[in-house]
Protein backbone atom coordinates (compact mmCIF):
# COMPACT_ATOMS: atom_id res chain seq x y z
CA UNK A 1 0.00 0.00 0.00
CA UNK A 2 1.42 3.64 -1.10
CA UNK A 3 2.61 5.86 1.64
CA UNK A 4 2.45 3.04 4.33
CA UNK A 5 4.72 2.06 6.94
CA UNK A 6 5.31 -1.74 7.58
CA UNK A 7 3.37 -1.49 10.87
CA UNK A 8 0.27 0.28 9.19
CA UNK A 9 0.11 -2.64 6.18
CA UNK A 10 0.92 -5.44 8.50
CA UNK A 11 -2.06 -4.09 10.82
CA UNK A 12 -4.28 -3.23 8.13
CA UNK A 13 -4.19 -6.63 6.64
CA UNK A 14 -4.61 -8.19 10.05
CA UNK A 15 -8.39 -6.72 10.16
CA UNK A 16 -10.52 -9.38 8.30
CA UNK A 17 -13.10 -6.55 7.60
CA UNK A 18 -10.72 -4.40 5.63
CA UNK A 19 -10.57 -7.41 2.44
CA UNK A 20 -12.61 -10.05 1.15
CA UNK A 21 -11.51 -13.39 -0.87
CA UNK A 22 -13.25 -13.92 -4.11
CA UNK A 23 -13.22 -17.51 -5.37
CA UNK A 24 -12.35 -18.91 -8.32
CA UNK A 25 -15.15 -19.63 -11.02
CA UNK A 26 -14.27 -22.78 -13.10
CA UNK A 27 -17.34 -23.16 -14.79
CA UNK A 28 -18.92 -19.96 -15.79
CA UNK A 29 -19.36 -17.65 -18.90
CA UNK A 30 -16.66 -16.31 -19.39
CA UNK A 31 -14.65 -19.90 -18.18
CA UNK A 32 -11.99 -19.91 -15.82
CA UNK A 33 -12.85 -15.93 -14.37
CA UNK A 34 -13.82 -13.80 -10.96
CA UNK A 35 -16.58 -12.04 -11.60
CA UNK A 36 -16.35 -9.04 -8.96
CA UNK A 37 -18.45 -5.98 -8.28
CA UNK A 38 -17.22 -2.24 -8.11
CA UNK A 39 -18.02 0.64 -6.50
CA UNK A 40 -17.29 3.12 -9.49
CA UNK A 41 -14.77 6.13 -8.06
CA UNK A 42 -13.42 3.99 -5.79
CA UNK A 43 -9.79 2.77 -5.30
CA UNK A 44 -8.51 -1.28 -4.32
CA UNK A 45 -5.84 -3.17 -3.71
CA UNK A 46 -5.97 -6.12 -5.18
CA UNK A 47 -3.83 -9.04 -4.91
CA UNK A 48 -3.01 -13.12 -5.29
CA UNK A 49 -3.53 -15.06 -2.16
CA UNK A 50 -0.86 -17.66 -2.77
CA UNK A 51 1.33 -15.66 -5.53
CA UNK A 52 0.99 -14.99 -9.17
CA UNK A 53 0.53 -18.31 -10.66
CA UNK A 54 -0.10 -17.34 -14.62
CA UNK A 55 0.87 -15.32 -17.45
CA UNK A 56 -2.10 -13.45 -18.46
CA UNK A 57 -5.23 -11.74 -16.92
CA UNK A 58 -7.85 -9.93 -18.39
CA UNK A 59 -10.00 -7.01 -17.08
CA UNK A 60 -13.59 -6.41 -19.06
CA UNK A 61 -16.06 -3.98 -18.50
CA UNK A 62 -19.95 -5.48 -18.90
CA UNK A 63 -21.51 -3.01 -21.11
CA UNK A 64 -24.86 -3.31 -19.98
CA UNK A 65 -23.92 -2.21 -16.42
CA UNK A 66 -21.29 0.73 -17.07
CA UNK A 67 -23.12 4.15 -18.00
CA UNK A 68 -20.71 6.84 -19.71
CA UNK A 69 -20.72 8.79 -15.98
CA UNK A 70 -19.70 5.75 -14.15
CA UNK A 71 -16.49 7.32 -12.04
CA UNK A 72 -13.13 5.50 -13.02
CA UNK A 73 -12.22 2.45 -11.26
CA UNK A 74 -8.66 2.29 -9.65
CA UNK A 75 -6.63 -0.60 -9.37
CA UNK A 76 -3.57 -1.26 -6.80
CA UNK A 77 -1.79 -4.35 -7.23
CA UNK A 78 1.63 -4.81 -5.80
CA UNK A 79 4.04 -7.28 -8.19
CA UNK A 80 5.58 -9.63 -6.11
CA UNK A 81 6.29 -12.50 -8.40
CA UNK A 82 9.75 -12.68 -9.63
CA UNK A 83 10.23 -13.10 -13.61
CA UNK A 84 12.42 -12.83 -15.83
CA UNK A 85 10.78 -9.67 -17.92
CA UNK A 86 7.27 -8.30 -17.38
CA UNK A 87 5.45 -7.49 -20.15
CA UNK A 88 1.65 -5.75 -20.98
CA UNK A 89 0.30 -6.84 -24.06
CA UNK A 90 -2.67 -4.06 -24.87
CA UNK A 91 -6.38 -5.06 -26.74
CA UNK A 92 -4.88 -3.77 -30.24
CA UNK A 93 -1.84 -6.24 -29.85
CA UNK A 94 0.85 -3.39 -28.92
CA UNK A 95 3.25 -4.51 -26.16
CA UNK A 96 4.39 -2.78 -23.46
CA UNK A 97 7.80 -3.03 -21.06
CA UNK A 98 7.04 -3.03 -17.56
CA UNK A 99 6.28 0.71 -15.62
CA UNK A 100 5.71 2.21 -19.41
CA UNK A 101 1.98 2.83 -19.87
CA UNK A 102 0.72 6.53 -19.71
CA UNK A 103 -2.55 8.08 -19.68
């Protein structure tokens, strides 16, 4: 978490009421997903209970339930895994090296 001490984090993630666990869903439309609600202008921290354990995840917006004055959604998710190179691989097949995507 940004602008946190070690003390704040480790307390903060000590509080079962400050995070959730969403489970897996094997056999849903789309397969193999977490489907997840948002509170629009909101900001999370999101990350892997037992590590990153894949190469590629996808974030989609349902159309029907995201109006043009929906807020923005923001994301934190701390990298822990170690690789090799970390790559982002955008919708229109352009990739990107890791901490080079701008607004």
């Amino acid at each position: 978490m940004a602008g946190k001490d070690e003390a704040a984090v480790k307390a903060y993630e000590e509080d079962n009421s400050n995070y959730s666990i969403v489970d897996w869903r094997p056999k849903a439309n789309p397969k193999d997903h977490w489907c997840v609600p948002y509170v629009t202008g909101k900001k999370y921290l999101v990350r892997w209970e037992h590590g990153l354990d894949f190469e590629k995840m996808k974030f989609e917006i349902v159309p029907s339930l995201w109006d043009q004055d929906d807020g923005n959604i923001e994301f934190e998710m701390p990298h822990y895994d170690v690789r090799v190179a970390v790559y982002v691989d955008d919708n229109l097949g352009k990739r990107h090296n890791n901490n080079t995507l701008h607004a």
